[in-house]
Protein backbone atom coordinates (compact mmCIF):
# COMPACT_ATOMS: atom_id res chain seq x y z
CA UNK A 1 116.32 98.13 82.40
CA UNK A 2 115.84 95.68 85.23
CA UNK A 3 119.71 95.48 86.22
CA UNK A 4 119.49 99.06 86.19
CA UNK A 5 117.21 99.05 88.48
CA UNK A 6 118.27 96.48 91.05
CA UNK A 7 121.38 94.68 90.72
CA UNK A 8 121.38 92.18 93.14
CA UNK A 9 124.71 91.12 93.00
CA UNK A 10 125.73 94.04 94.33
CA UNK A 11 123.26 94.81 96.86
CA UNK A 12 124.59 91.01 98.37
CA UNK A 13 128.00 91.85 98.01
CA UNK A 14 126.82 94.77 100.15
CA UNK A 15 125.29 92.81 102.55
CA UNK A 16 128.51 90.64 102.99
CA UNK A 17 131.39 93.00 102.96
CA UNK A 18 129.11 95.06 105.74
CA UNK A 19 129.04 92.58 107.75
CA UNK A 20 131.52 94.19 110.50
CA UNK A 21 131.98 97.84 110.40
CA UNK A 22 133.82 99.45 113.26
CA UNK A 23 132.49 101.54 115.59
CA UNK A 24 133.94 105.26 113.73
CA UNK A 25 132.31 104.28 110.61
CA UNK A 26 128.50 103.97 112.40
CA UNK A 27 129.20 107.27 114.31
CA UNK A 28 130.47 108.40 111.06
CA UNK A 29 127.01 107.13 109.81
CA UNK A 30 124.57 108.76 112.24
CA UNK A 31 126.59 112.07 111.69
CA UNK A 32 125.64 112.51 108.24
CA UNK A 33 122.06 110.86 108.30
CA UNK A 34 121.22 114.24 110.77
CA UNK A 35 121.45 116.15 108.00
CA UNK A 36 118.83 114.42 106.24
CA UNK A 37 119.98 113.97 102.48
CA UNK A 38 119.85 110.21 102.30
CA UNK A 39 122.34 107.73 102.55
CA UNK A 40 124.02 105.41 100.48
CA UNK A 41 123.53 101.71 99.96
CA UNK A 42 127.00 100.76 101.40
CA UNK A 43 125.54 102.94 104.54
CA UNK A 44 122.24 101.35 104.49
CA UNK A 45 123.78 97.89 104.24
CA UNK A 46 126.30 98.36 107.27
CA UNK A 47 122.80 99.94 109.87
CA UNK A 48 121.43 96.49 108.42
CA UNK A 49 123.98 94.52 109.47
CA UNK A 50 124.22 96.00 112.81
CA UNK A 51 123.81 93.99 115.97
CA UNK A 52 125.02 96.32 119.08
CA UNK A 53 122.10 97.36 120.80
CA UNK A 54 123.40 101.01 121.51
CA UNK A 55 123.93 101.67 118.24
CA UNK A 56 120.08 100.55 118.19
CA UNK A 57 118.84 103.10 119.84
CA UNK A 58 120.69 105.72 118.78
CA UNK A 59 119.79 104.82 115.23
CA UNK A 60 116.08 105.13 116.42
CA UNK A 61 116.65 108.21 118.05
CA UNK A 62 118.38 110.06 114.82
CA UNK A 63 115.33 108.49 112.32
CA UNK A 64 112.80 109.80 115.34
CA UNK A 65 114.59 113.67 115.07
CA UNK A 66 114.66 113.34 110.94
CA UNK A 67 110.88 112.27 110.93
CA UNK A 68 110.13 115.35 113.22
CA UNK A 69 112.34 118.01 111.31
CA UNK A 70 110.84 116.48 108.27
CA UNK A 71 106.78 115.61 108.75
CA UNK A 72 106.93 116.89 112.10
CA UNK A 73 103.91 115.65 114.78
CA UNK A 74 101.68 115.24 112.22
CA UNK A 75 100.04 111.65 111.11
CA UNK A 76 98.09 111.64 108.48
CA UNK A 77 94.85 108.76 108.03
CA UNK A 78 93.10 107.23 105.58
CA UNK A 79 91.01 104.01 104.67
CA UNK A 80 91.68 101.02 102.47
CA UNK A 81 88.61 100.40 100.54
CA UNK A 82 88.11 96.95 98.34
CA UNK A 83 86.01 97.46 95.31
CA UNK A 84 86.30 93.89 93.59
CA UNK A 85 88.49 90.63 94.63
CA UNK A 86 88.23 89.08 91.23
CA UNK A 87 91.65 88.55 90.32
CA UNK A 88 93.04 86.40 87.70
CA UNK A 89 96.55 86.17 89.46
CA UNK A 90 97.64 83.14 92.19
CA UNK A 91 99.76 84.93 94.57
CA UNK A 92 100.57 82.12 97.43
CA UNK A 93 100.36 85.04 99.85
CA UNK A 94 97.03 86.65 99.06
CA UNK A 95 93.21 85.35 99.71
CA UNK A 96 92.31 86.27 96.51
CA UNK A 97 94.58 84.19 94.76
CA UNK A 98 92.83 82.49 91.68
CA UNK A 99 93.39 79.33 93.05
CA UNK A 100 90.70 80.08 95.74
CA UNK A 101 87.44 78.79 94.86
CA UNK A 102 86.10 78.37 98.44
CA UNK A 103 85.63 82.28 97.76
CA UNK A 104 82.43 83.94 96.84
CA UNK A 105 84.00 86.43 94.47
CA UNK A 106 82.57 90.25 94.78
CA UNK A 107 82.63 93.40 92.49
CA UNK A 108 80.95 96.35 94.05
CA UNK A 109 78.52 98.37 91.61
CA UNK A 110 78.66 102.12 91.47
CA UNK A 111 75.87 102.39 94.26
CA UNK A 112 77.43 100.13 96.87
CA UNK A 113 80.48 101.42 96.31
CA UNK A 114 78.91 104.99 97.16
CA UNK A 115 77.68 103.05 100.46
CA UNK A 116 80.86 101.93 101.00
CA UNK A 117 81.90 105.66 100.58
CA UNK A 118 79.61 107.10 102.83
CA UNK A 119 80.45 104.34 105.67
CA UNK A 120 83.89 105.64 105.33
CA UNK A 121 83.10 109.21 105.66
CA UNK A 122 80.67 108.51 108.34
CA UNK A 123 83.96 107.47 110.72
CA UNK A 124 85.73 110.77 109.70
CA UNK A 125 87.99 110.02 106.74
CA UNK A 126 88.78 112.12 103.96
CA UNK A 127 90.87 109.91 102.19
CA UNK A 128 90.29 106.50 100.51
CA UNK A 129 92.79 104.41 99.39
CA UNK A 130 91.00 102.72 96.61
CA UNK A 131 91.53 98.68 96.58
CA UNK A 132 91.45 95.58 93.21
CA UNK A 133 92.00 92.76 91.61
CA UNK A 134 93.51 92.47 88.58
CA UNK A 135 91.47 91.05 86.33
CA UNK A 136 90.68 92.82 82.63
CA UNK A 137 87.33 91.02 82.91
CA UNK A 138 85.70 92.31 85.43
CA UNK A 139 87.78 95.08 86.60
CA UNK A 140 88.90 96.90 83.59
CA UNK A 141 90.17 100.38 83.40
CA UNK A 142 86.58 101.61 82.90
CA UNK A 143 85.13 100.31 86.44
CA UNK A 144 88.03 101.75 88.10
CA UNK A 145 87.80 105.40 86.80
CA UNK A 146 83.90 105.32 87.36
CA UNK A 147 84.73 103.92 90.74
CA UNK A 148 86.76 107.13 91.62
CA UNK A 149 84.04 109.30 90.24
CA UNK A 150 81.55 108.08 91.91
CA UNK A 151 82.97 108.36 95.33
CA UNK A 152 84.34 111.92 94.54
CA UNK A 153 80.93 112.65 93.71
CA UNK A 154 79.57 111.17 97.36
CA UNK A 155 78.31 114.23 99.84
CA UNK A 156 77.16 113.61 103.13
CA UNK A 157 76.62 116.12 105.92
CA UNK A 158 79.60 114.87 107.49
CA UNK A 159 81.85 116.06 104.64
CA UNK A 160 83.31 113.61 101.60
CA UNK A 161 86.52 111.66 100.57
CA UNK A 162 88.95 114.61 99.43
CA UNK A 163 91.65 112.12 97.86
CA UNK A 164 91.80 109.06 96.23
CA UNK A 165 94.78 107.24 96.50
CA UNK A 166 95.01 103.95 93.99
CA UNK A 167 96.58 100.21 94.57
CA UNK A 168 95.79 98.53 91.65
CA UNK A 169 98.05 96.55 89.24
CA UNK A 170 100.50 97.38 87.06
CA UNK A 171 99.07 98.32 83.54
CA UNK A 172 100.07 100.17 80.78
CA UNK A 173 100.44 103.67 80.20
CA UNK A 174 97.34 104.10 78.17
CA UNK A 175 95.84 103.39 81.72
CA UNK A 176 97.73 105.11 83.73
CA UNK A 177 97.10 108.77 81.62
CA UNK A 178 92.93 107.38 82.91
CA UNK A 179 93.96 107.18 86.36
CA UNK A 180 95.63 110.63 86.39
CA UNK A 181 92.60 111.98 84.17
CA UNK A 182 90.09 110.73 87.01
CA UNK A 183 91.94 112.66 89.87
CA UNK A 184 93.84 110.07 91.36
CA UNK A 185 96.16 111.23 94.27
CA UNK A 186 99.45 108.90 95.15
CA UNK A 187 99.75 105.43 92.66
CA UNK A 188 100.53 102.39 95.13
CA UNK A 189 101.99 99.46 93.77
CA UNK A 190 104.26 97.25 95.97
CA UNK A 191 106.89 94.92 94.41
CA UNK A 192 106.15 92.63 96.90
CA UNK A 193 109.65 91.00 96.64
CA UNK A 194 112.74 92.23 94.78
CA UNK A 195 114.75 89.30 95.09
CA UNK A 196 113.71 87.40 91.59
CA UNK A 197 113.67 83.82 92.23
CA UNK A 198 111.76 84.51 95.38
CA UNK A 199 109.46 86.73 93.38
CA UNK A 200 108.70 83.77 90.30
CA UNK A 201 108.28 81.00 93.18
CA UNK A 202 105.11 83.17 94.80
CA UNK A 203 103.54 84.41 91.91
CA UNK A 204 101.17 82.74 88.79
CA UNK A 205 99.46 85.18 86.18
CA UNK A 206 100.11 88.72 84.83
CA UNK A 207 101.81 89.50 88.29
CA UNK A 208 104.37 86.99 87.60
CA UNK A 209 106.17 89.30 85.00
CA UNK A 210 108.94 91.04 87.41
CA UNK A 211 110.02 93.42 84.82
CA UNK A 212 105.99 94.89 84.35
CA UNK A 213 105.76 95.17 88.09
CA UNK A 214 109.20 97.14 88.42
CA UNK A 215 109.28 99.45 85.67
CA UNK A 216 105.50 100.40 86.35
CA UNK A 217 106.06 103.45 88.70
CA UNK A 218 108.03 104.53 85.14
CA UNK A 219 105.41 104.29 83.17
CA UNK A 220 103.10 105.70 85.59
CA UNK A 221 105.25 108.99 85.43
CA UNK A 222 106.11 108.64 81.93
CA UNK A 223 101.99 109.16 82.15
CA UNK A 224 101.92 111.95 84.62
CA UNK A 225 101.86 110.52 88.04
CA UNK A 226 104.25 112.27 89.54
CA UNK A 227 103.40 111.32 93.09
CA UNK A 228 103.98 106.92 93.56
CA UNK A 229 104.45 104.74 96.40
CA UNK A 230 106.66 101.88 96.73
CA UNK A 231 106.56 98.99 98.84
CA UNK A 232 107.43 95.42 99.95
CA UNK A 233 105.78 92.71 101.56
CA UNK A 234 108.23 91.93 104.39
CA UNK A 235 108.71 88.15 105.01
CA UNK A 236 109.04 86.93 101.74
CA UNK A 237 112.67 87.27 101.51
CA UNK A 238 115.31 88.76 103.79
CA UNK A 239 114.42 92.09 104.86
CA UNK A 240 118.26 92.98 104.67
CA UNK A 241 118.28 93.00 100.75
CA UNK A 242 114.49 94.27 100.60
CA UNK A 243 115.51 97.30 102.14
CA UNK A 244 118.66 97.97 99.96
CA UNK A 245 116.78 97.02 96.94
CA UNK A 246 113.63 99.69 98.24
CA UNK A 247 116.48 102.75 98.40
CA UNK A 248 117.71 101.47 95.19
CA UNK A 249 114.52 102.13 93.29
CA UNK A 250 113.82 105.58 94.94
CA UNK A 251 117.23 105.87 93.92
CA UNK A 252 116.91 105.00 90.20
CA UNK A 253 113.77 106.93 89.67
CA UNK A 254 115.15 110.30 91.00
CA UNK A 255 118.16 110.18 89.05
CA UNK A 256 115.62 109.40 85.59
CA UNK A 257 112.74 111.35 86.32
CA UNK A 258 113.98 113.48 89.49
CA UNK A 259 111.29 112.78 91.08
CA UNK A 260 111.47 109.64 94.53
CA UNK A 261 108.79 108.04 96.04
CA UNK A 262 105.90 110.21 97.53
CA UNK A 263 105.55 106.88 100.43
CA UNK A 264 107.11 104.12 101.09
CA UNK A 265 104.65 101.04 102.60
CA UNK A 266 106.16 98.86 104.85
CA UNK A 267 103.46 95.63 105.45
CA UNK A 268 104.81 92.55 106.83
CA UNK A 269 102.94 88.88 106.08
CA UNK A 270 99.73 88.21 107.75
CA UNK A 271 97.87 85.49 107.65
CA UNK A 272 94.75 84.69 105.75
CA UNK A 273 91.81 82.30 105.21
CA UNK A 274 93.07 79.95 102.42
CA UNK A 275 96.67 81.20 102.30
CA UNK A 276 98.76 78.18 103.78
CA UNK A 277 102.17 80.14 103.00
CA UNK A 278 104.47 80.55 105.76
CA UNK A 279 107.29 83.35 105.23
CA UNK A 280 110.65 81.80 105.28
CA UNK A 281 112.45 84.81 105.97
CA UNK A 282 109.83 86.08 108.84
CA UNK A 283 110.64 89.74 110.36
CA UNK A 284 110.82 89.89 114.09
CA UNK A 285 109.32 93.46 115.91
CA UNK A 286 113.02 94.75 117.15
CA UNK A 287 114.17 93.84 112.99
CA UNK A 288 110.66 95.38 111.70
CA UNK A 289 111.15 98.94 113.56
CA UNK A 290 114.68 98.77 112.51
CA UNK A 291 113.91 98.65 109.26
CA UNK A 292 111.55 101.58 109.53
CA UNK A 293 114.19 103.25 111.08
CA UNK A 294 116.64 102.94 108.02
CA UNK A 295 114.71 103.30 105.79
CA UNK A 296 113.39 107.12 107.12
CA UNK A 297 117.20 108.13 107.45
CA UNK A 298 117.70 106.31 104.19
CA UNK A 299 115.38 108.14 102.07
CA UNK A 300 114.64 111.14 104.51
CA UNK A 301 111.90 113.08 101.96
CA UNK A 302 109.55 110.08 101.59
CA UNK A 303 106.60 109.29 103.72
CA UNK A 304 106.07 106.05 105.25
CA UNK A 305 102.79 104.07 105.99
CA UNK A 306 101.54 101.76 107.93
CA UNK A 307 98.40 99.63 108.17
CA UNK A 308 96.60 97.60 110.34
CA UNK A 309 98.69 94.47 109.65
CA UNK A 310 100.42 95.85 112.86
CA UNK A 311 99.35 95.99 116.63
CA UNK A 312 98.30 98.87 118.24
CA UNK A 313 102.00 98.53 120.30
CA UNK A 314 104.16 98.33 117.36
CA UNK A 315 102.05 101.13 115.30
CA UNK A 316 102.96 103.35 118.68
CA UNK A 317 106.58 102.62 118.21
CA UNK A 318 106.62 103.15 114.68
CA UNK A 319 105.18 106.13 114.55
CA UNK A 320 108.30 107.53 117.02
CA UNK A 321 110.70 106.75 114.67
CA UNK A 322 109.77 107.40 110.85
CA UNK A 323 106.08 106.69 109.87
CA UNK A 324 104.23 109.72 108.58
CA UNK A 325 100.69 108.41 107.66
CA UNK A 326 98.52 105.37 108.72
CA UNK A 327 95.33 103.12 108.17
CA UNK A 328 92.74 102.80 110.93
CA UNK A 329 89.82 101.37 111.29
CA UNK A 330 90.52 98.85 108.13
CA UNK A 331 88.44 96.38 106.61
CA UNK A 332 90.46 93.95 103.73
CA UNK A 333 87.13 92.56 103.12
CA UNK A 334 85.33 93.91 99.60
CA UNK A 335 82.66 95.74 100.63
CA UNK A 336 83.00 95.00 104.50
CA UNK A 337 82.36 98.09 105.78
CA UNK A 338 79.18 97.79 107.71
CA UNK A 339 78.83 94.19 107.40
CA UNK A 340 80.13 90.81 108.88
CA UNK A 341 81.35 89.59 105.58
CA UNK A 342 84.59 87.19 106.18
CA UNK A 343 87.51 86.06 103.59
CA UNK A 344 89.62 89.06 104.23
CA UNK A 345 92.49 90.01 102.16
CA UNK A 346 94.82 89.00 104.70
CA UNK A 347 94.31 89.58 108.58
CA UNK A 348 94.38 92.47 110.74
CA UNK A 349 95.51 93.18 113.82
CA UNK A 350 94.65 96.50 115.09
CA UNK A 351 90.70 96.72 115.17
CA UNK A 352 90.48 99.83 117.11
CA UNK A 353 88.19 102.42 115.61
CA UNK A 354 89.08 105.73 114.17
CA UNK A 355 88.19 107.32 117.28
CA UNK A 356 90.30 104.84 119.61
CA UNK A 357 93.27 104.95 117.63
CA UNK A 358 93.23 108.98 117.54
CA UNK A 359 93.19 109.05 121.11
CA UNK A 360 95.61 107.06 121.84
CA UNK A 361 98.22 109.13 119.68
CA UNK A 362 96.68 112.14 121.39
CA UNK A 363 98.40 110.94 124.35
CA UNK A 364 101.88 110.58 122.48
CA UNK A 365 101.77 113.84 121.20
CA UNK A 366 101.00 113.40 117.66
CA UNK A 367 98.46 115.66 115.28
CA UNK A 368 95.92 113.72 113.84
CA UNK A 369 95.70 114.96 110.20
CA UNK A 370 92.86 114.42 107.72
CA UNK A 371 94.86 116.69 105.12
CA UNK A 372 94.82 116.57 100.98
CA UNK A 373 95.90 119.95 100.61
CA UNK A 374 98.89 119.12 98.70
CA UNK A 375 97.71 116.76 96.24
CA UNK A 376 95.06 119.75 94.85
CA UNK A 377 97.34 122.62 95.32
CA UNK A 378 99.73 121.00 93.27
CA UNK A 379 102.39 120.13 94.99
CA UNK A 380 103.19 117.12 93.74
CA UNK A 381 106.16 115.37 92.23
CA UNK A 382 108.98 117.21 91.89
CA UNK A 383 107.39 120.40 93.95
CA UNK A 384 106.43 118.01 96.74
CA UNK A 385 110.25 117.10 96.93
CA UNK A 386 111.73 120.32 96.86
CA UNK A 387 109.35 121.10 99.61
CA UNK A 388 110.08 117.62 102.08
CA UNK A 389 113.96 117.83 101.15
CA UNK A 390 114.33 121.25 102.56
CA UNK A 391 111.56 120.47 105.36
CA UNK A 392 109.64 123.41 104.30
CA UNK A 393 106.53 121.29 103.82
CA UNK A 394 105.98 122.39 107.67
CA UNK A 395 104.62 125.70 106.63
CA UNK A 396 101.73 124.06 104.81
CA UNK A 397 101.33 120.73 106.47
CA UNK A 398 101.00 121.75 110.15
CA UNK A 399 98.25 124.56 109.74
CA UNK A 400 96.30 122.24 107.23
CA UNK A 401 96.82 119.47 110.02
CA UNK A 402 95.20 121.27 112.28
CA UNK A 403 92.30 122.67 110.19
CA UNK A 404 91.33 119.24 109.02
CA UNK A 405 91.70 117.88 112.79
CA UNK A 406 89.54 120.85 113.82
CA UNK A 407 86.62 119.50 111.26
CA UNK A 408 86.92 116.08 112.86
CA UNK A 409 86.35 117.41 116.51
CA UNK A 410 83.35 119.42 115.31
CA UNK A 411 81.72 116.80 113.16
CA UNK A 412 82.61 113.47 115.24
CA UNK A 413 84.00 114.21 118.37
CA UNK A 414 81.83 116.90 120.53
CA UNK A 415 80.07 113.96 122.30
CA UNK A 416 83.33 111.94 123.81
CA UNK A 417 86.63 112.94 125.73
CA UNK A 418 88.35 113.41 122.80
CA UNK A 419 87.06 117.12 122.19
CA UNK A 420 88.45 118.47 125.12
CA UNK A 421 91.93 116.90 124.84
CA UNK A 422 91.94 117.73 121.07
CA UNK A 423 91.39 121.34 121.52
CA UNK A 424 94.05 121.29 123.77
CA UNK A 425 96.57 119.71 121.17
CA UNK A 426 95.32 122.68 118.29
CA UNK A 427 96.44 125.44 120.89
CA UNK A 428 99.57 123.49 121.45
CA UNK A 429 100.59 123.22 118.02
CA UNK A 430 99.19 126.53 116.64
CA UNK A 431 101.38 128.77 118.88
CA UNK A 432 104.52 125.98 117.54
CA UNK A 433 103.49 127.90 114.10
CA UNK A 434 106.25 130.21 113.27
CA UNK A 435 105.30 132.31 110.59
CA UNK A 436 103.07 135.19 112.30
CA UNK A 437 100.86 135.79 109.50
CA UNK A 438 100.09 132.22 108.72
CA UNK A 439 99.30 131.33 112.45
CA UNK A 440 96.90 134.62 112.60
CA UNK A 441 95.25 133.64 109.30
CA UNK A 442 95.12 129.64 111.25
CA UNK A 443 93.44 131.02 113.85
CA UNK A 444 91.00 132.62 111.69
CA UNK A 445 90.38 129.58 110.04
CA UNK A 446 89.71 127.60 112.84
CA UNK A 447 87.49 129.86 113.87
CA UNK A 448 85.18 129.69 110.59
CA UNK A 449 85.41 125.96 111.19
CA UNK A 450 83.85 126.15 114.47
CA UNK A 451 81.38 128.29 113.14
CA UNK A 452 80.80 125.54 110.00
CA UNK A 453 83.30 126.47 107.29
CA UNK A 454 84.66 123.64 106.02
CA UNK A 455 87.56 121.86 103.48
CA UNK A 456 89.76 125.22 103.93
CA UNK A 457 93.64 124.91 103.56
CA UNK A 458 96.38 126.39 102.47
């Protein structure tokens, strides 16, 4: 199934024989990526290959219109949070590689991982993106299903995670059917690298299998996880191919399961403690928002993350021009929240807080959103595509936007600058709200919300 999946001859016969493309052809390009159905690899390899700086900025201006037709002003946030860094596999580019025994290894029980919870929720998250090791061990399938129950289960008077979202590592099906039975939102798993030399020269363990790593967002469907995210660690090989082979696999697994990637994650390398790997194909910041750029015209329907790894400068860009949902306030330490503990995953290099980071996009424009609506109405999968595809998501992702930023002013924002300015963006957005009966019922709502009604949606 592999070369089904990514055939990398082609994609760098692609890469060579797009080398040049004339000036028509790249209009020709932009023309049909503005009506936001996707493009094809040839396309994707010739916007790669691309040097003239006009043709730059015009391809971020036509990924910065699709993002807005498509997820509009919204960005939604969440939290990474590390349960265990016991892991059994030597990745060259990862601080918890097995090989590092300067590390004082740490699985959370069920109570600090609560604690962990609540510090979370304290900041004004409602979504979790839940964070381990592989090893059977000490993180078995068990630890991570009573891990998502117990934070589900966490109350506080400033409200409670609403989804989990999972990154853990490939497994079988068997597991996967847990994960969906425990209420999992969006399964993460990044390939890391498609290029497979590349990928058996940086990985030792269970990890090092290529084919278990690609073929698990199949068997994570096959087990009813209809919403996955796919992702590559830019700077392990060239970001050219990375991309192509990225579209690919949204590619294959619409045409199997018709059903594409719910995100796309875009991390580039960052350093870390122990890890003395350099990237040999590094990404510069004009290459890294390029590829963002692509790969939003690319694969128009899918949402796109960022983290942390990125400054607060290149996050601002970013979010311009194709990223739909973001970490702040991250800690890549297991149980770090609250504490000084060191030996981070990798580095970070935004360390604004919550609070910082949502006013600055304030200022840009942007809706902060804390929303999970989708996830426990059901629209997922295949529902969750017809809905991004046609950009008809707007009618339920705007209004819950701006209930679940209304929560956040009431609950963590009353005593700073950012009430005031926040209100202001609500009015803004709610009279953008097309449909009258949905902006009256809004209205309604976010007037129940200032009164202490919580968690409503649509």
């Amino acid at each position: 199934m592999t070369q089904n999946i990514i055939d990398e001859k082609n994609i760098h016969s692609i890469l060579e024989t797009t080398k040049s493309s004339p000036l028509a052809k790249m209009q020709e390009i932009f023309e049909k990526a503005k009506e936001k159905k996707g493009l094809s690899l040839q396309e994707a390899g010739m916007l790669a290959n691309s040097k003239d700086t006009s043709l730059l900025l015009e391809l971020f201006r036509i990924a910065g219109s699709v993002k807005e037709d498509i997820y509009g002003e919204r960005l939604v946030f969440f939290a990474p949070l590390y349960i265990s860094d016991f892991c059994v596999n030597d990745c060259t580019y990862c601080n918890f590689h097995s090989s590092n025994t300067g590390l004082s290894r740490r699985k959370l029980s069920l109570e600090q991982i609560e604690e962990q919870a609540r510090f979370i929720i304290s900041m004004g998250h409602k979504r979790i993106l839940l964070e381990c090791g592989e090893d059977p061990l000490h993180n078995p399938i068990d630890y991570t299903v009573h891990a998502i129950q117990r934070i589900y289960e966490t109350k506080t008077d400033k409200g409670n995670i609403r989804r989990i979202n999972v990154n853990v590592a490939a497994t079988s099906k068997d597991d996967y059917i847990r994960l969906k039975a425990a209420g999992i939102g969006t399964y993460q798993l990044f390939q890391e690298t498609y290029h497979q030399a590349t990928y058996a020269s940086l990985h030792r363990g269970p990890k090092a299998d290529y084919q278990r790593q690609l073929t698990a967002p199949c068997r994570a469907f096959e087990a009813g996880i209809d919403d996955f995210g796919m992702g590559v660690l830019f700077g392990l090989y060239d970001w050219r191919f990375e991309v192509l082979a990225l579209i690919a696999h949204a590619q294959f697994m619409e045409k199997e399961y018709g059903v594409g990637p719910h995100t796309f994650s875009v991390p580039r390398f960052r350093p870390a403690p122990t890890v003395t790997f350099r990237p040999g194909h590094p990404v510069s910041d004009s290459d890294f928002l390029k590829l963002v750029a692509i790969l939003r015209i690319c694969v128009p329907y899918t949402g796109m993350i960022l983290s942390t790894r990125e400054s607060p400068e290149i996050r601002k860009a970013a979010f311009k021009i194709g990223i739909s949902q973001a970490s702040a306030a991250s800690c890549t330490v297991t149980g770090g929240y609250g504490s000084k503990a060191s030996q981070p995953q990798f580095e970070i290099t935004d360390e604004r807080s919550l609070e910082e980071v949502i006013k600055d996009i304030i200022s840009d424009g942007f809706l902060p959103s804390f929303c999970t609506a989708c996830y426990r109405s059901g629209r997922t999968g295949e529902r969750f595509m017809g809905l991004s595809k046609t950009g008809h998501i707007h009618t339920f992702c705007r209004p819950n936007a701006l209930l679940t930023f209304a929560e956040y002013l009431e609950d963590f924002a009353k005593s700073n600058g950012v009430y005031v300015k926040g209100k202001e963006l609500i009015a803004t957005y709610l009279a953008q709200i097309n449909d009258e009966a949905v902006r009256d019922e809004t209205k309604r709502r976010l007037i129940a919300i200032a009164q202490g009604r919580r968690d409503l949606y649509f």
